[in-house]
PDB file of N, CA and C in Angstrom:
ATOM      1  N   UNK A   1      -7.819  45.999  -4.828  1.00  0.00           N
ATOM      2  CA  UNK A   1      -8.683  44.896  -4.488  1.00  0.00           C
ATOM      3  C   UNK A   1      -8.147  43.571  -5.046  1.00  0.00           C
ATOM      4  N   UNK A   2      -7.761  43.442  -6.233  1.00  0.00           N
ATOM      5  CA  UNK A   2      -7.409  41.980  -6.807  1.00  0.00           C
ATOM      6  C   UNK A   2      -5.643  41.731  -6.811  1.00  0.00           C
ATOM      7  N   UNK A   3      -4.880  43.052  -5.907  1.00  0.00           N
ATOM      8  CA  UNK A   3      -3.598  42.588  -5.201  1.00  0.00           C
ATOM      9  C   UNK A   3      -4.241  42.162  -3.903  1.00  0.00           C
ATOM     10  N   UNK A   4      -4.842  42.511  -3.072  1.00  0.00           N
ATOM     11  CA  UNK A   4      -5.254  41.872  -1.803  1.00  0.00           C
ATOM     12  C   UNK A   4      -6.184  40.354  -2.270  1.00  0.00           C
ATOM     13  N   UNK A   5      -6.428  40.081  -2.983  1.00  0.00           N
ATOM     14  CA  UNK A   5      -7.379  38.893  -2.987  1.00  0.00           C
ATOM     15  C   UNK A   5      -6.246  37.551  -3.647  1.00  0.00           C
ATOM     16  N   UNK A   6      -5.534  38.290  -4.547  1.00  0.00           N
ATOM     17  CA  UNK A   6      -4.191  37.565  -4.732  1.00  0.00           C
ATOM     18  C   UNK A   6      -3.079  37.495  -4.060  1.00  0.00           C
ATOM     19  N   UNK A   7      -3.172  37.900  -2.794  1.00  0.00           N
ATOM     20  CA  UNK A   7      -1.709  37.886  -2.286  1.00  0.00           C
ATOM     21  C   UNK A   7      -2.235  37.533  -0.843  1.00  0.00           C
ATOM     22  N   UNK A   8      -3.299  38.345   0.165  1.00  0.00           N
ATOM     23  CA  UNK A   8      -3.353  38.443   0.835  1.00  0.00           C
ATOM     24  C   UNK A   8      -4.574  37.846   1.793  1.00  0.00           C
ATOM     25  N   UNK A   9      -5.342  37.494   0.976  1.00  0.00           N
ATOM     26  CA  UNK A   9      -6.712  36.631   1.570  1.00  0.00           C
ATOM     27  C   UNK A   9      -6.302  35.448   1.871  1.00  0.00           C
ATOM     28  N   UNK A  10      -7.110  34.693   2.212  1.00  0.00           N
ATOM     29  CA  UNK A  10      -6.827  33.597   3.051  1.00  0.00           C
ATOM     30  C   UNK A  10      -7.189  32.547   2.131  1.00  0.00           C
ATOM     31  N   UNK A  11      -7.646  32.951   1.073  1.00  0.00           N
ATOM     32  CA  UNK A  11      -7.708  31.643  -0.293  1.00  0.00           C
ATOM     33  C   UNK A  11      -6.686  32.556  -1.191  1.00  0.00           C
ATOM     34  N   UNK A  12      -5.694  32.794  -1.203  1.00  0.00           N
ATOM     35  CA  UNK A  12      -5.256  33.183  -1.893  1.00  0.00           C
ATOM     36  C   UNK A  12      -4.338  32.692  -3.078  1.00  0.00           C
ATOM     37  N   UNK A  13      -3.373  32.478  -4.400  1.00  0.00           N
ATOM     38  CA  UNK A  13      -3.212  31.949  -5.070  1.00  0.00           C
ATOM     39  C   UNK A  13      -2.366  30.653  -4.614  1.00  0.00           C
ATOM     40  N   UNK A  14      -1.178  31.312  -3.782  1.00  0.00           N
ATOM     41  CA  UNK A  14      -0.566  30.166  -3.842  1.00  0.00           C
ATOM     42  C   UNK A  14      -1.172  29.575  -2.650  1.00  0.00           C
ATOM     43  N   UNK A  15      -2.104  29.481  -1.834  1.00  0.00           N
ATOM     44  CA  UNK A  15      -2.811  28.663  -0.819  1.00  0.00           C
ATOM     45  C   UNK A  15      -3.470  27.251  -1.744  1.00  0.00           C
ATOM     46  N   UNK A  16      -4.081  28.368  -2.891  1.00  0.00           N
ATOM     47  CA  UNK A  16      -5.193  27.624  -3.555  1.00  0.00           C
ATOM     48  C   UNK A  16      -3.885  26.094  -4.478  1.00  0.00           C
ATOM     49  N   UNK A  17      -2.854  26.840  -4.425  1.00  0.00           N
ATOM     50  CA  UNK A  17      -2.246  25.885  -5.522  1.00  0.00           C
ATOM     51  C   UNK A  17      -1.383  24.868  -4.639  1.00  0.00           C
ATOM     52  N   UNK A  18      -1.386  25.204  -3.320  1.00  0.00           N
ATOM     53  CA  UNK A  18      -0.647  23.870  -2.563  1.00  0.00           C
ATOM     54  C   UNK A  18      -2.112  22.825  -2.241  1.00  0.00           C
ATOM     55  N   UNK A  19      -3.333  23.664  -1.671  1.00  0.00           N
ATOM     56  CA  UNK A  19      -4.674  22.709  -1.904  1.00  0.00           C
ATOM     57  C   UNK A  19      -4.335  21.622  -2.838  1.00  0.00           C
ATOM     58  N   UNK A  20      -4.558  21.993  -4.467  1.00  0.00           N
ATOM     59  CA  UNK A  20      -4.487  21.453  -5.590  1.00  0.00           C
ATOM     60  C   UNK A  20      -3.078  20.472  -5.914  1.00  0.00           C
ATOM     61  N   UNK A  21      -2.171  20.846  -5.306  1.00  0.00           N
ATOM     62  CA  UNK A  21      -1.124  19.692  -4.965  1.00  0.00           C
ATOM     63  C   UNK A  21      -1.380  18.602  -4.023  1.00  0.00           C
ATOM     64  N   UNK A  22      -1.778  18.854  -3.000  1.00  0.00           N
ATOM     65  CA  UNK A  22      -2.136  17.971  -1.888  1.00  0.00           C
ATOM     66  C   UNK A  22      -3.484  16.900  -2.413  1.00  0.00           C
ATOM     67  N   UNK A  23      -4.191  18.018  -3.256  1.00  0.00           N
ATOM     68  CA  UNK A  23      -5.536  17.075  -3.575  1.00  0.00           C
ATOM     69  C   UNK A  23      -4.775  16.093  -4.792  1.00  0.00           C
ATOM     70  N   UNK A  24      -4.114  16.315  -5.515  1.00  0.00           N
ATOM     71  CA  UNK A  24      -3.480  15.357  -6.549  1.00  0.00           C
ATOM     72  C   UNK A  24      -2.375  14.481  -5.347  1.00  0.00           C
ATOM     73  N   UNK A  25      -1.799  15.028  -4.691  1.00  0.00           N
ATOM     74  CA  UNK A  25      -1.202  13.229  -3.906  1.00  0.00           C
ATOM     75  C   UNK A  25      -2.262  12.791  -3.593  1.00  0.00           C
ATOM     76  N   UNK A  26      -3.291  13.134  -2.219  1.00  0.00           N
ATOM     77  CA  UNK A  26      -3.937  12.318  -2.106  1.00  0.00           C
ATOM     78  C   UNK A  26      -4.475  11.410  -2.944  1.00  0.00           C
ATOM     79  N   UNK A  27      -5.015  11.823  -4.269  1.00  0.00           N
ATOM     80  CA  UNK A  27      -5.943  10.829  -5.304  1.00  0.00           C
ATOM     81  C   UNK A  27      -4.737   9.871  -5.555  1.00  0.00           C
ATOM     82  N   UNK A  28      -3.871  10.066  -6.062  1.00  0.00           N
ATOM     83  CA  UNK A  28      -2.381   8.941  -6.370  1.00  0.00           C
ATOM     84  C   UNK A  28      -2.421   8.034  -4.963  1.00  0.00           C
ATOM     85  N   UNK A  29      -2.846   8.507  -4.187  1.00  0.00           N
ATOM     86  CA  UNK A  29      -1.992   7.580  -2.781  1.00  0.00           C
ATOM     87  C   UNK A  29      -3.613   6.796  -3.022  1.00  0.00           C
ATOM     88  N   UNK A  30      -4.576   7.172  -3.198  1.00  0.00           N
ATOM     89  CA  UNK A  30      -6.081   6.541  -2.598  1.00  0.00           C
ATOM     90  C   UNK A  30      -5.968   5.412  -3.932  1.00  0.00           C
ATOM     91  N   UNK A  31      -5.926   5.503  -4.857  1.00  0.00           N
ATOM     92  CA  UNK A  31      -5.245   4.901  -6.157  1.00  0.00           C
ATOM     93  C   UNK A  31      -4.784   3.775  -5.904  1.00  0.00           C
ATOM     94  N   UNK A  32      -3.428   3.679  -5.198  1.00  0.00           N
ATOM     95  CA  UNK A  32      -2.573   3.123  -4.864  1.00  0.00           C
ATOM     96  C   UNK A  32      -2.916   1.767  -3.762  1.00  0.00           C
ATOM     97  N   UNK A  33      -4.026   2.546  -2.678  1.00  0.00           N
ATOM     98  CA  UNK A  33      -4.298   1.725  -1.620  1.00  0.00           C
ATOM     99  C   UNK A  33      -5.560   1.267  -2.480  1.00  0.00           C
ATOM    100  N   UNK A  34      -6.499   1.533  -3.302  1.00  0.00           N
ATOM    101  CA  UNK A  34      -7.506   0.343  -4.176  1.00  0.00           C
ATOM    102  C   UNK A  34      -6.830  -0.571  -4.499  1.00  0.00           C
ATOM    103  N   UNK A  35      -5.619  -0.504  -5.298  1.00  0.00           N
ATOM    104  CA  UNK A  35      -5.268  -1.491  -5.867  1.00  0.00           C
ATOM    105  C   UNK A  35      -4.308  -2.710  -4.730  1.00  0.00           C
ATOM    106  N   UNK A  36      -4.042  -1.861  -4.039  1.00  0.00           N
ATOM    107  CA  UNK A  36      -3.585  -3.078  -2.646  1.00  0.00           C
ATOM    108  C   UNK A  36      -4.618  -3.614  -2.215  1.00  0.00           C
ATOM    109  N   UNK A  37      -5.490  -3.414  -1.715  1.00  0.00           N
ATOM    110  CA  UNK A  37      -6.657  -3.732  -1.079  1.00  0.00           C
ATOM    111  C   UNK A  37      -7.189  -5.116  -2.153  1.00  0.00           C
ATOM    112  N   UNK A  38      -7.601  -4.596  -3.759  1.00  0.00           N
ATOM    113  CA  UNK A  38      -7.459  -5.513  -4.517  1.00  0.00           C
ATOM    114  C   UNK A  38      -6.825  -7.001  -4.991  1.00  0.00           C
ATOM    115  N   UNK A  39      -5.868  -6.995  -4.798  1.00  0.00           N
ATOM    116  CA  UNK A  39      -4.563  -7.751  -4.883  1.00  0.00           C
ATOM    117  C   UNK A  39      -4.444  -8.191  -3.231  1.00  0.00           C
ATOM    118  N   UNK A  40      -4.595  -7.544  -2.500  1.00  0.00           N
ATOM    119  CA  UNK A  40      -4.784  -8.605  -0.664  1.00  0.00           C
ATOM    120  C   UNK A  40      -5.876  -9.560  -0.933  1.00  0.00           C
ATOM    121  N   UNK A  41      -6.947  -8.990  -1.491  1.00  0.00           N
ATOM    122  CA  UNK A  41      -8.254  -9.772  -1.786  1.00  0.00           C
ATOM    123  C   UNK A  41      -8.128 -10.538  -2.592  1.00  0.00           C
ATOM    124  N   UNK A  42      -7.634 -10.758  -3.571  1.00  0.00           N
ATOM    125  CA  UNK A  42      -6.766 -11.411  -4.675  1.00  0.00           C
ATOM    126  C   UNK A  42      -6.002 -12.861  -3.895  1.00  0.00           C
ATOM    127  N   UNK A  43      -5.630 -12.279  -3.150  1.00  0.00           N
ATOM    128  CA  UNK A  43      -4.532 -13.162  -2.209  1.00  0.00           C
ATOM    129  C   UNK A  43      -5.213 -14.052  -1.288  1.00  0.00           C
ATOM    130  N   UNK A  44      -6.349 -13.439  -0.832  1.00  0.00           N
ATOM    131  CA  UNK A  44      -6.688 -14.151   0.297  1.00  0.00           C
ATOM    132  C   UNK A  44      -7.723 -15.095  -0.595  1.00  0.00           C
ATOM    133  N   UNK A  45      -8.144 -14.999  -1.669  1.00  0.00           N
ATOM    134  CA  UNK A  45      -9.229 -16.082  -1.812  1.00  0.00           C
ATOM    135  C   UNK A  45      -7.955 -17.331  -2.448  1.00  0.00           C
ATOM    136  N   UNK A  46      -7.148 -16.783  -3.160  1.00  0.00           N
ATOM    137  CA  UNK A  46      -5.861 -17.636  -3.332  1.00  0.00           C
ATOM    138  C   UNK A  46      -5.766 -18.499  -2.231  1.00  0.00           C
ATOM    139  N   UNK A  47      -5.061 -18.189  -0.895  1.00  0.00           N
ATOM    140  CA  UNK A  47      -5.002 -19.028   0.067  1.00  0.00           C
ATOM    141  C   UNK A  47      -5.983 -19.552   0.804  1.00  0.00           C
ATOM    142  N   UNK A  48      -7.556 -19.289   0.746  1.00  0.00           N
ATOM    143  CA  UNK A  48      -8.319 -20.031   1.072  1.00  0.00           C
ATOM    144  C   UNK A  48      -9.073 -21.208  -0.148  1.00  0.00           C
ATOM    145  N   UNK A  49      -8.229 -21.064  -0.628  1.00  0.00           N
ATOM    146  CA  UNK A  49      -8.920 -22.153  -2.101  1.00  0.00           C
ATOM    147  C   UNK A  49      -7.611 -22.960  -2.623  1.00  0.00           C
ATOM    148  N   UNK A  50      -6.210 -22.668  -2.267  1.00  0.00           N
ATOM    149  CA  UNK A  50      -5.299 -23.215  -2.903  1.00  0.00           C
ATOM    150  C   UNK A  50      -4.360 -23.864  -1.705  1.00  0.00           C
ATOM    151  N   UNK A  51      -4.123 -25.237  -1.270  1.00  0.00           N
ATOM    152  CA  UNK A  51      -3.915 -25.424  -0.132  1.00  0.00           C
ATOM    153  C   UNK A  51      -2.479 -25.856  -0.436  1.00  0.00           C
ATOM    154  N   UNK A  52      -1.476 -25.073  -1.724  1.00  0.00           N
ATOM    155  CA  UNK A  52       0.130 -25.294  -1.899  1.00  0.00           C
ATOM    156  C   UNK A  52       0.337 -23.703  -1.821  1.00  0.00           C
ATOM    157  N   UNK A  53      -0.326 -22.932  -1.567  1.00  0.00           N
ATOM    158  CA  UNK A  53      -0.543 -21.726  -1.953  1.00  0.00           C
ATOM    159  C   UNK A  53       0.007 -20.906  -0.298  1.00  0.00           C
ATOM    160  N   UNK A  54      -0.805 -21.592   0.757  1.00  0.00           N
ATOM    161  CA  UNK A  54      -1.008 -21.686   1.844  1.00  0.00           C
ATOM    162  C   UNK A  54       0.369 -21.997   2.542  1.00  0.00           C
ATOM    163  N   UNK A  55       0.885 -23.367   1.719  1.00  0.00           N
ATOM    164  CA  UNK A  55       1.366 -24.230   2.216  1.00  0.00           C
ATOM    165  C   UNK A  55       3.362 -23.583   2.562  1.00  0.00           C
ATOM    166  N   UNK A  56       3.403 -22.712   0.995  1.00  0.00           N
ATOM    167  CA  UNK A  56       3.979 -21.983   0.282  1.00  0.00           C
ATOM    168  C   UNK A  56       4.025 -20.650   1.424  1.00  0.00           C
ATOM    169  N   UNK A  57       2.991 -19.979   1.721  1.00  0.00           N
ATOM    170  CA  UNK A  57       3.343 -18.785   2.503  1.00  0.00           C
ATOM    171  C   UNK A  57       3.938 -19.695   3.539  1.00  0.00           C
ATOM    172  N   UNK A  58       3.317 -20.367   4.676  1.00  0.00           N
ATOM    173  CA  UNK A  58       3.516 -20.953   5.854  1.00  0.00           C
ATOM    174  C   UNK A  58       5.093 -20.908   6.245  1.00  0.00           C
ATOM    175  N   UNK A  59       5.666 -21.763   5.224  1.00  0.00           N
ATOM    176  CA  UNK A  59       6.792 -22.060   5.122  1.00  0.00           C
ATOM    177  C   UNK A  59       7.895 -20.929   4.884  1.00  0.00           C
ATOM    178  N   UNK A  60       7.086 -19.932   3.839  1.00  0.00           N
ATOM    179  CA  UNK A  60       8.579 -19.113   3.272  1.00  0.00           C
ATOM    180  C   UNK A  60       8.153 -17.861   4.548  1.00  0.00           C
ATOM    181  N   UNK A  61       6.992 -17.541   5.077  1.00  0.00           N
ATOM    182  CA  UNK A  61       7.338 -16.266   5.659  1.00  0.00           C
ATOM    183  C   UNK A  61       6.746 -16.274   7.468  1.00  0.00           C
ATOM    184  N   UNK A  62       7.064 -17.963   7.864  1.00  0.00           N
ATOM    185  CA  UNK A  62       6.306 -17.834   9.164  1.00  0.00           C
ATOM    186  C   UNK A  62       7.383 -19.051   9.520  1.00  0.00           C
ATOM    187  N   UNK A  63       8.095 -19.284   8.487  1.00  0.00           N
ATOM    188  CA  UNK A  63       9.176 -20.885   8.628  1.00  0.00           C
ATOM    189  C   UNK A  63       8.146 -21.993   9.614  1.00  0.00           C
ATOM    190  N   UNK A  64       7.266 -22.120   9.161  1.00  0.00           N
ATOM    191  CA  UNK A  64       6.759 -23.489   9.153  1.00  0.00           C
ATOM    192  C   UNK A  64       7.385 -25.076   8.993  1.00  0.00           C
ATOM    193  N   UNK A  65       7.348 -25.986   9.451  1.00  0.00           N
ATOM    194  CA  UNK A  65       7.427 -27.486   8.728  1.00  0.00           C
ATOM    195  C   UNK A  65       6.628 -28.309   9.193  1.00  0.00           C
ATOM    196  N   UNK A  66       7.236 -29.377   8.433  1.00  0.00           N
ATOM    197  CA  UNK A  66       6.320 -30.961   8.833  1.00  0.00           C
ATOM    198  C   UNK A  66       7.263 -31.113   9.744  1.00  0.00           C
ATOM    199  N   UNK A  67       6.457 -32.478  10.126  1.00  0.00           N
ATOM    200  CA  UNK A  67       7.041 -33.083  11.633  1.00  0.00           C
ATOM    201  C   UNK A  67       8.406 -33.596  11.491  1.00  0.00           C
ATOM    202  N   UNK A  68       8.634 -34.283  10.296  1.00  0.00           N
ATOM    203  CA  UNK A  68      10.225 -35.051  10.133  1.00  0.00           C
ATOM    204  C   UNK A  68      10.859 -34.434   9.025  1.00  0.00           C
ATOM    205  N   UNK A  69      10.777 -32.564   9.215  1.00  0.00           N
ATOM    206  CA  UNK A  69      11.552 -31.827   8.275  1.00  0.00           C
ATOM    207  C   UNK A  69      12.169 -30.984   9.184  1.00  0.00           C
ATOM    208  N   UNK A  70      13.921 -30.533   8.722  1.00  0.00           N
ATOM    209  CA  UNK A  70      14.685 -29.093   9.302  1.00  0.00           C
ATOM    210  C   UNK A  70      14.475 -28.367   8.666  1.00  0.00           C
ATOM    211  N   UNK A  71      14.341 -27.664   9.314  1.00  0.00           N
ATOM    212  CA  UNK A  71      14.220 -25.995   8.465  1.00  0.00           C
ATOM    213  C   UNK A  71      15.654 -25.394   8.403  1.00  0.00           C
ATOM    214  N   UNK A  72      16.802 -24.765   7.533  1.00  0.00           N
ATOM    215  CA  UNK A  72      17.258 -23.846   7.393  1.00  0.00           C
ATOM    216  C   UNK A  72      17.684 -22.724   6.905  1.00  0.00           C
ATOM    217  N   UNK A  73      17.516 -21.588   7.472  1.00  0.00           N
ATOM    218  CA  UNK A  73      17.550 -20.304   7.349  1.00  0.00           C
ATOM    219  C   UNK A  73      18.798 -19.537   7.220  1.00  0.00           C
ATOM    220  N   UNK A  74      18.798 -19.017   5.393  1.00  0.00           N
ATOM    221  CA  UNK A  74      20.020 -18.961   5.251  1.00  0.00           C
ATOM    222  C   UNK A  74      20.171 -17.019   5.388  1.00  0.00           C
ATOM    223  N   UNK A  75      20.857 -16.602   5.637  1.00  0.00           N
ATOM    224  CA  UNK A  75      20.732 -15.073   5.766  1.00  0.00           C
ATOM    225  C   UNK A  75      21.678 -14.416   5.026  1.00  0.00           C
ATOM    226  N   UNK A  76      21.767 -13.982   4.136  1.00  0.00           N
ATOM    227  CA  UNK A  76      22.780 -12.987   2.825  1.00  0.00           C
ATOM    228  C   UNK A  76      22.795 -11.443   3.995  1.00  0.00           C
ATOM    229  N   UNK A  77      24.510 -10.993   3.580  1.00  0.00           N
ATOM    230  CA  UNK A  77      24.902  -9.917   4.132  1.00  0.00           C
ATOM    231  C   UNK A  77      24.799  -9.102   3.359  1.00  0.00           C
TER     232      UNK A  77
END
């Protein structure tokens, strides 16, 4: 009886111990996405309250300018 319940059932040990792996990534990964979520939120009241902040993304990751500025974009190999 307790070789079939250990080897051969359908909760059996090593079933139960990949569960218990999977349930420990998940908590690390859910972890991981609080604290992003945090820090986006972090970010966004930043750029709605800081208008060099804004000014700063615009420019470095959407290449933005003013009207009587060049922009150039230098690219490393």
């Amino acid at each position: 009886m307790v070789v079939w319940l250990l080897f051969f059932d359908k909760n059996d040990v090593f079933t139960q111990y990949e569960l218990i792996q999977k349930c420990k990534k998940l908590e690390k990964e859910k972890t991981y996405f609080i604290e992003e979520i945090e820090n986006n939120k972090r970010n966004l009241v930043d750029l709605r309250t800081n208008a060099k902040s804004l000014e700063t993304l615009s420019r470095e990751k959407y290449l933005m300018k003013k009207e009587n500025e060049d922009v150039y974009v230098f690219v490393s190999k």
